[in-house]
PDB file of N, CA and C in Angstrom:
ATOM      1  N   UNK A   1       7.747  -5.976  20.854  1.00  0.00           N
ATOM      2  CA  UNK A   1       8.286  -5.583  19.565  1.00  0.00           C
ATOM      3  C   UNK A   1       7.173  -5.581  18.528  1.00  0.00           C
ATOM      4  N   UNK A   2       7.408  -4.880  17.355  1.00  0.00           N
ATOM      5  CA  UNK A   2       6.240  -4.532  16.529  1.00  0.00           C
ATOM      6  C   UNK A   2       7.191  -4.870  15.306  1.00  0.00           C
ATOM      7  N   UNK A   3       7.067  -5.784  14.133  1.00  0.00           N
ATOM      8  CA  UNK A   3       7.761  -5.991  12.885  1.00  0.00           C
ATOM      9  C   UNK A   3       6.924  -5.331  12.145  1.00  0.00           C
ATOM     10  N   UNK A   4       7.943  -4.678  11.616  1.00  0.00           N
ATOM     11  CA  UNK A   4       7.323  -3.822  10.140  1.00  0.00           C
ATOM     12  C   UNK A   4       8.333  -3.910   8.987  1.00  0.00           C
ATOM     13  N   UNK A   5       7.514  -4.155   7.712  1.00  0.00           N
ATOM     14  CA  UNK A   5       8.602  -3.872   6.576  1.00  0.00           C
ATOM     15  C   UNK A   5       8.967  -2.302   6.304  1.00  0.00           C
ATOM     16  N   UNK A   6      10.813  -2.151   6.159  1.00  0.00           N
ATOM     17  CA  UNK A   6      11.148  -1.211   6.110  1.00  0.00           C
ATOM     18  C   UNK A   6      11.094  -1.092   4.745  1.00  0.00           C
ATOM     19  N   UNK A   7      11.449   0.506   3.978  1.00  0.00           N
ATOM     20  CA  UNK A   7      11.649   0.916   3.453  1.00  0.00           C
ATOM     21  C   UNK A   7      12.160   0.290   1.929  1.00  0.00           C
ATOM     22  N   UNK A   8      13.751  -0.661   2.939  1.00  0.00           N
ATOM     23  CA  UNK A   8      14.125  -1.466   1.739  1.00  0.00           C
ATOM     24  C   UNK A   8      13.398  -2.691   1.471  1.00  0.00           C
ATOM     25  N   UNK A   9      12.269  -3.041   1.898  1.00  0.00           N
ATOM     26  CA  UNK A   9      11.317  -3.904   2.142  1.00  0.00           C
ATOM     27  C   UNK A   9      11.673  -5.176   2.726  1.00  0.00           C
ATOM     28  N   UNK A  10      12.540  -4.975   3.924  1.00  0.00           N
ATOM     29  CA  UNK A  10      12.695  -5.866   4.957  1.00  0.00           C
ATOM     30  C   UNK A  10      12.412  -6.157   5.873  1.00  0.00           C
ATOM     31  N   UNK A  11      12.245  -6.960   6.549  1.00  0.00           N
ATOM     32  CA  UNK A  11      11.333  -6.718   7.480  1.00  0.00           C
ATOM     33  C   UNK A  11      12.032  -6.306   9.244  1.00  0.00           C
ATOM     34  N   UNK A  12      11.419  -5.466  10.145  1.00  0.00           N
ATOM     35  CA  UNK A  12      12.562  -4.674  10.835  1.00  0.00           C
ATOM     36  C   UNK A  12      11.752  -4.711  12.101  1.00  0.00           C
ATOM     37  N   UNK A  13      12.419  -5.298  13.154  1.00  0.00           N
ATOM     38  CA  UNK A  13      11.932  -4.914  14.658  1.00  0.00           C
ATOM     39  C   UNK A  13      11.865  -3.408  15.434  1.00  0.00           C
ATOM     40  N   UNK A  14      10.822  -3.320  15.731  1.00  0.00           N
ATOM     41  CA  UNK A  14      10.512  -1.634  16.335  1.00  0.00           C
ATOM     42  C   UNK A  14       9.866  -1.909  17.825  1.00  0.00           C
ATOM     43  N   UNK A  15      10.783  -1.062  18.532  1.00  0.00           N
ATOM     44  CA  UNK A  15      10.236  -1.163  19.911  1.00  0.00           C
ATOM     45  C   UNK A  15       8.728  -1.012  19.903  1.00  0.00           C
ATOM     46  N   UNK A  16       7.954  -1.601  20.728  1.00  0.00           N
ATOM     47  CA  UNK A  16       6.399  -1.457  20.597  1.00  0.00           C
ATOM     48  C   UNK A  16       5.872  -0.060  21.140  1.00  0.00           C
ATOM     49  N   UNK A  17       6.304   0.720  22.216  1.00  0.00           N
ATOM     50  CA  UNK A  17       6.185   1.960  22.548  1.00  0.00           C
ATOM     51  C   UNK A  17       6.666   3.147  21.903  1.00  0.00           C
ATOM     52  N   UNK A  18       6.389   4.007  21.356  1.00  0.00           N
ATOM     53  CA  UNK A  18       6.843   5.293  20.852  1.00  0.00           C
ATOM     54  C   UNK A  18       7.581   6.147  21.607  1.00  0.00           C
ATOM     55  N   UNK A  19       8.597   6.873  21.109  1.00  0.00           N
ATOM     56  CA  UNK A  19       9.415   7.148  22.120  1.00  0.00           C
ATOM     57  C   UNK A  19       9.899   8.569  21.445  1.00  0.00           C
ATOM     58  N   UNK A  20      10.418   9.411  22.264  1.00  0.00           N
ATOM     59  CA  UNK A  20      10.682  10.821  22.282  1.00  0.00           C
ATOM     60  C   UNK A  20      11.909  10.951  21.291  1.00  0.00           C
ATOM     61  N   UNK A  21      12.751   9.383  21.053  1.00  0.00           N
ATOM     62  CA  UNK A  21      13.740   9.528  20.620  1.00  0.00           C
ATOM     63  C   UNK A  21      14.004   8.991  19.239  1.00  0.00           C
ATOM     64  N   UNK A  22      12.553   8.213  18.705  1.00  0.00           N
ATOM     65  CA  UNK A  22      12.164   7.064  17.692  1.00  0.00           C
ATOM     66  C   UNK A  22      12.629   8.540  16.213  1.00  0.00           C
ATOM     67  N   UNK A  23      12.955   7.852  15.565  1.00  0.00           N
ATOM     68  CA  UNK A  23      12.817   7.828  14.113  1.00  0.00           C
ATOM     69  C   UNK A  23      12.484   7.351  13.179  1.00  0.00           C
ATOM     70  N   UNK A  24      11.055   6.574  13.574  1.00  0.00           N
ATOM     71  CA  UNK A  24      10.517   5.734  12.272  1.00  0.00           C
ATOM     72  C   UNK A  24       9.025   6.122  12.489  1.00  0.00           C
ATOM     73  N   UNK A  25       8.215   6.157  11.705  1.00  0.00           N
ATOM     74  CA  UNK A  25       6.340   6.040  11.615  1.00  0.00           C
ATOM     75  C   UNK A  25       6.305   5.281  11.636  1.00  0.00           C
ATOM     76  N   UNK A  26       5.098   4.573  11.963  1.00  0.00           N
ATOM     77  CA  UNK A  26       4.448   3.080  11.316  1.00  0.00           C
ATOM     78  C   UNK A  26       3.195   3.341  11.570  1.00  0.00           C
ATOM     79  N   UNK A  27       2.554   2.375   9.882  1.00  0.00           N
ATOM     80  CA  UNK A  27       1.643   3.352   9.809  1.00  0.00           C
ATOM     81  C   UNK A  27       1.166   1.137   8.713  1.00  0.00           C
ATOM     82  N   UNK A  28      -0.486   0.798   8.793  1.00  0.00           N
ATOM     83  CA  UNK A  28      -0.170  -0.200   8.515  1.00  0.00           C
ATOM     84  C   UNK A  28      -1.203   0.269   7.300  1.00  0.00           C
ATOM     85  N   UNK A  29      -1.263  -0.837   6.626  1.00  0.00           N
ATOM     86  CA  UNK A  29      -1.945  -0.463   4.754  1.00  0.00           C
ATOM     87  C   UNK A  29      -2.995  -0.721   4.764  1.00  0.00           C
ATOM     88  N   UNK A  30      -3.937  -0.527   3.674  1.00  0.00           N
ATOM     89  CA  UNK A  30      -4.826  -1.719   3.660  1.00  0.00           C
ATOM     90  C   UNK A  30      -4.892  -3.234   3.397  1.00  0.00           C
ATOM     91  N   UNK A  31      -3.799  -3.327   3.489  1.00  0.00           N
ATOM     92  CA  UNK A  31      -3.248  -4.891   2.988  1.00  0.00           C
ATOM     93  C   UNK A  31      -2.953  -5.479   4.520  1.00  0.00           C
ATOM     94  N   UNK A  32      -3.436  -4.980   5.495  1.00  0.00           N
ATOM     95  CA  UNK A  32      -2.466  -5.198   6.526  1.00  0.00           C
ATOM     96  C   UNK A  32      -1.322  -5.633   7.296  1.00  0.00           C
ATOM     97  N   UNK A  33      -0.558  -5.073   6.381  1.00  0.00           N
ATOM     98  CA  UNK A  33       1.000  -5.143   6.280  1.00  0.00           C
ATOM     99  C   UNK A  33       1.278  -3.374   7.304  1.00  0.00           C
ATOM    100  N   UNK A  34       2.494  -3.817   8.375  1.00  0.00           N
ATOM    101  CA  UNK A  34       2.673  -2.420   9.092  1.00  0.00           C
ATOM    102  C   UNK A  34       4.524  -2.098   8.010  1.00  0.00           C
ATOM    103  N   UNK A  35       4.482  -1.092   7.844  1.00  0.00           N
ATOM    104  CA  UNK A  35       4.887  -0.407   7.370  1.00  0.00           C
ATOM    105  C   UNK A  35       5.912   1.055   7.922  1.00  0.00           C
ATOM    106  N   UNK A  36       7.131   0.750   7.978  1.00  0.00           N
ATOM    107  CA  UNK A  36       7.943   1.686   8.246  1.00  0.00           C
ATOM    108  C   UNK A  36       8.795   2.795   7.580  1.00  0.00           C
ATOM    109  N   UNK A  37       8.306   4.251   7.893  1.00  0.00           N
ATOM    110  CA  UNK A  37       9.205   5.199   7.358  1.00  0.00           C
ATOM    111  C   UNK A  37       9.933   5.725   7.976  1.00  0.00           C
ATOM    112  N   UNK A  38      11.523   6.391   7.998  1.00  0.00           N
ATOM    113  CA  UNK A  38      12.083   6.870   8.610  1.00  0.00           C
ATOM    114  C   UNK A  38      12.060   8.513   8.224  1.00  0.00           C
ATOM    115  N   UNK A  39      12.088   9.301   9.654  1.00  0.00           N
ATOM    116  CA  UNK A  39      11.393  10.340   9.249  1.00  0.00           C
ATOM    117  C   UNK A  39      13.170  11.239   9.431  1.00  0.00           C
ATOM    118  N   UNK A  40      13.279  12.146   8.214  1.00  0.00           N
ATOM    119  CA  UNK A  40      14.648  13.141   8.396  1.00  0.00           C
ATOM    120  C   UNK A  40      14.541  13.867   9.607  1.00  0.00           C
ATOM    121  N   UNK A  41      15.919  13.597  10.721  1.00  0.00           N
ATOM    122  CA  UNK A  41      16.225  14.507  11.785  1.00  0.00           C
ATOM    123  C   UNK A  41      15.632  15.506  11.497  1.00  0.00           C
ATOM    124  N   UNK A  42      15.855  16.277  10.393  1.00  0.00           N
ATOM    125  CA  UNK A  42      15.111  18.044  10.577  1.00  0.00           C
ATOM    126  C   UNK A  42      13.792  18.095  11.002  1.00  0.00           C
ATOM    127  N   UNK A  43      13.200  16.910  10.692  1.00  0.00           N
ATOM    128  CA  UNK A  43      11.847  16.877  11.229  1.00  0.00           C
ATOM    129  C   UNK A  43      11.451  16.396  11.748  1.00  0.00           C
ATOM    130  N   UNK A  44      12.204  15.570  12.543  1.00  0.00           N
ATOM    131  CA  UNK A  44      12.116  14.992  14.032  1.00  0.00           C
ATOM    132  C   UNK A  44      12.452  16.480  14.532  1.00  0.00           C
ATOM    133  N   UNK A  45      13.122  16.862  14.443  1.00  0.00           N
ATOM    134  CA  UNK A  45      13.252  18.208  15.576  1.00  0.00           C
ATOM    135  C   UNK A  45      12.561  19.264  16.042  1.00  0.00           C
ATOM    136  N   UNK A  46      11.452  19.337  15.345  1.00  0.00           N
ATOM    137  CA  UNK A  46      10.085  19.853  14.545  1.00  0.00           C
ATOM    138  C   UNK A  46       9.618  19.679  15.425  1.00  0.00           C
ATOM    139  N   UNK A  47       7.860  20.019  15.852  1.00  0.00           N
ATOM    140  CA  UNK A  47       6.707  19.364  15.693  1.00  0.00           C
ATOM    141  C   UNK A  47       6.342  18.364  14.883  1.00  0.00           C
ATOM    142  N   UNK A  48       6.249  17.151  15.007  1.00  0.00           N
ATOM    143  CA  UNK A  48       6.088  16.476  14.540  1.00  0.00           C
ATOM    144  C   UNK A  48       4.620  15.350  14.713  1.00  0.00           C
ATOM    145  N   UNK A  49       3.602  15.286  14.185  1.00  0.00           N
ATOM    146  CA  UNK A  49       2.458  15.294  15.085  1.00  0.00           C
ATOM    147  C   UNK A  49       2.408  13.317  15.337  1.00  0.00           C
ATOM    148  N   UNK A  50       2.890  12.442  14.409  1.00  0.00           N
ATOM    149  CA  UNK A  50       2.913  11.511  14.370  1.00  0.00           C
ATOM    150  C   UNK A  50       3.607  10.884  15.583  1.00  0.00           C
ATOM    151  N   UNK A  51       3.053   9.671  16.438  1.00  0.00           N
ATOM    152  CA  UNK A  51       3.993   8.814  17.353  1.00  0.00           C
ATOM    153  C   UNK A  51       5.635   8.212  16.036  1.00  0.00           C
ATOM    154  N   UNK A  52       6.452   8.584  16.742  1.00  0.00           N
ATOM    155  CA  UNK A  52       7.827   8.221  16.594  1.00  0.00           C
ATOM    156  C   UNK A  52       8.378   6.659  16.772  1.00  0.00           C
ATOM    157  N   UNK A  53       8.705   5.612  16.677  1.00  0.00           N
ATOM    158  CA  UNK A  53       9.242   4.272  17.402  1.00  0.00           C
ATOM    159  C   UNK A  53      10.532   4.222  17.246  1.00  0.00           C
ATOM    160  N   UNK A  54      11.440   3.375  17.867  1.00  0.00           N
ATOM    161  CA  UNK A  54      13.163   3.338  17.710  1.00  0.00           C
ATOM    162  C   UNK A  54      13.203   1.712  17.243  1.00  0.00           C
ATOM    163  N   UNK A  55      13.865   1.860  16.490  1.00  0.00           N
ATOM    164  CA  UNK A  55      14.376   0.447  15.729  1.00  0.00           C
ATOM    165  C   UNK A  55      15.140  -0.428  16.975  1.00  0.00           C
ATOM    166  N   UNK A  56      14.197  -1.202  17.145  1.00  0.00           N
ATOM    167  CA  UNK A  56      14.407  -2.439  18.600  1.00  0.00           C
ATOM    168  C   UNK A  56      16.224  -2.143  18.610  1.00  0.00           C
ATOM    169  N   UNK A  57      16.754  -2.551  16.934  1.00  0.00           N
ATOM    170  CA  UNK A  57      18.199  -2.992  17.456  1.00  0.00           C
ATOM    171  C   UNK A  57      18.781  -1.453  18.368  1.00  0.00           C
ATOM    172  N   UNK A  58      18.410  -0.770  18.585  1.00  0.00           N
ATOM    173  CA  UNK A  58      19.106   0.492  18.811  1.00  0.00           C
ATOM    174  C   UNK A  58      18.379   0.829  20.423  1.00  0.00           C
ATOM    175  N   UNK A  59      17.862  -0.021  21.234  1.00  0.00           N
ATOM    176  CA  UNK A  59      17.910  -0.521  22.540  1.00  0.00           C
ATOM    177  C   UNK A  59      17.955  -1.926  23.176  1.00  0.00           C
ATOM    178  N   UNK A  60      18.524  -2.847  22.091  1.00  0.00           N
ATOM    179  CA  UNK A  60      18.016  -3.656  22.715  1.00  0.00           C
ATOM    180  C   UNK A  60      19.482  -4.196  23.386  1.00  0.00           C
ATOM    181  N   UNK A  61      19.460  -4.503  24.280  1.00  0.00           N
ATOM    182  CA  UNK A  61      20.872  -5.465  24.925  1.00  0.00           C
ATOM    183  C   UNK A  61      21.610  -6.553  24.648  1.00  0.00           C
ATOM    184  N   UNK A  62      20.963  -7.002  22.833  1.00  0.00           N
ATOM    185  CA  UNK A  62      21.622  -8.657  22.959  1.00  0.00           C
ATOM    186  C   UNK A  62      21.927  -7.979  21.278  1.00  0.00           C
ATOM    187  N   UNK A  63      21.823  -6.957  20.796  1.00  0.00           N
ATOM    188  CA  UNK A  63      21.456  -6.578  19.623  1.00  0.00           C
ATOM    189  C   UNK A  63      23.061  -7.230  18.631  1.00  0.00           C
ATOM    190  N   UNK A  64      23.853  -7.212  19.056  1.00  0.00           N
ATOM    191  CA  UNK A  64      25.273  -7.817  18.578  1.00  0.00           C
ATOM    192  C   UNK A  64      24.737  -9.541  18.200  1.00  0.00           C
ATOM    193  N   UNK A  65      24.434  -9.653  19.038  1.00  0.00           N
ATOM    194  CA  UNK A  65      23.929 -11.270  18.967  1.00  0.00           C
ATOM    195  C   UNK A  65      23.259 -11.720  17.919  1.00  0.00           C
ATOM    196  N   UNK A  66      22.035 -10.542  17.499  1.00  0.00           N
ATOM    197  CA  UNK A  66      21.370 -11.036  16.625  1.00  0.00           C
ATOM    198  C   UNK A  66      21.493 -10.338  15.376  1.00  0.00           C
ATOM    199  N   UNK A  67      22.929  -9.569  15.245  1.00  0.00           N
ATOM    200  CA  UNK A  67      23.545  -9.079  13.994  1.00  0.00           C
ATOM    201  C   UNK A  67      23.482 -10.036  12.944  1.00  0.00           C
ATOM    202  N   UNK A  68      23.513  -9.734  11.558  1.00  0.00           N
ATOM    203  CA  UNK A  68      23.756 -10.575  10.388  1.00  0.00           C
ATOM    204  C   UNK A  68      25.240  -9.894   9.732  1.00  0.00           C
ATOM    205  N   UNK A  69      25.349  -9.064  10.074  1.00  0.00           N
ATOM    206  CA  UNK A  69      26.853  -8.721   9.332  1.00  0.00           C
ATOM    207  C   UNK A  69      27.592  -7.956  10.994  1.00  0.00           C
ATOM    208  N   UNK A  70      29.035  -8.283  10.378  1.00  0.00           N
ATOM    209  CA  UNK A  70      29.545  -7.475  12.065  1.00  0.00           C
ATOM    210  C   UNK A  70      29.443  -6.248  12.137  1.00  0.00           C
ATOM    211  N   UNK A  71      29.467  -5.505  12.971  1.00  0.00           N
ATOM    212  CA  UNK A  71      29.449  -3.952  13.346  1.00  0.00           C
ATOM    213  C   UNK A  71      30.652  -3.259  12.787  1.00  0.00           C
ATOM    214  N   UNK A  72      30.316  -2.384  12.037  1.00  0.00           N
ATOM    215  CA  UNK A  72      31.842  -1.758  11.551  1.00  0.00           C
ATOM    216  C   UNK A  72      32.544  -1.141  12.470  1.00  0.00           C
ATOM    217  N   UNK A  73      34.134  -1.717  12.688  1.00  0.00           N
ATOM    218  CA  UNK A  73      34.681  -1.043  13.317  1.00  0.00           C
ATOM    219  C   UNK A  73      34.874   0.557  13.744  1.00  0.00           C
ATOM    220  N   UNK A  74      35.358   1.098  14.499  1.00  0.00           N
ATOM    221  CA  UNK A  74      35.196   2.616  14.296  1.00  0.00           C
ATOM    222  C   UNK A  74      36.683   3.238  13.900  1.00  0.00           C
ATOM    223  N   UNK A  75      35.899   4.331  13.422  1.00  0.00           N
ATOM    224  CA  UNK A  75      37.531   4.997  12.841  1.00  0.00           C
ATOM    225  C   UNK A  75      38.152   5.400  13.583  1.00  0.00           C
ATOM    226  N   UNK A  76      39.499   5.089  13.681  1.00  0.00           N
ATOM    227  CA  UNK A  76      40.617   6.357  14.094  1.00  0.00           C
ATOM    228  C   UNK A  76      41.086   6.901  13.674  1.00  0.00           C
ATOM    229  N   UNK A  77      40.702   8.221  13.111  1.00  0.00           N
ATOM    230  CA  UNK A  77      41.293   9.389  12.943  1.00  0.00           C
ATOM    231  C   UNK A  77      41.592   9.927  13.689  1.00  0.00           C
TER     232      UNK A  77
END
């Protein structure tokens, strides 16, 4: 895993490998702080020349476990 502060400046687990399916950059400062942007689907769909990473919780197998708020139920409509 690779921690980077996100966006909302939290700090966020990212799978360590880049992946075909990732939606985040990381990219680290001169402060050496790593640093995460999430890049808009339209341009994930793109060429996109940057390595991609997936936010750990969104493979990982215990990811419920280490929730801080519960998972919102889903709708039935």
């Amino acid at each position: 895993m690779i921690w980077a502060t996100n966006q909302a400046g939290r700090a966020q687990p990212f799978d360590a490998e880049p992946s075909p399916k990732g939606t985040s950059t990381l990219t680290t400062g001169s402060d050496g702080v790593i640093r995460a942007r999430l890049v808009p689907a339209e341009q994930r769909r793109g060429l996109f020349s940057e390595p991609l990473y997936m936010p750990h919780h969104a493979t990982c197998p215990d990811a419920e476990r280490f929730r801080r708020t519960p998972a919102r139920p889903e709708s039935r409509t």
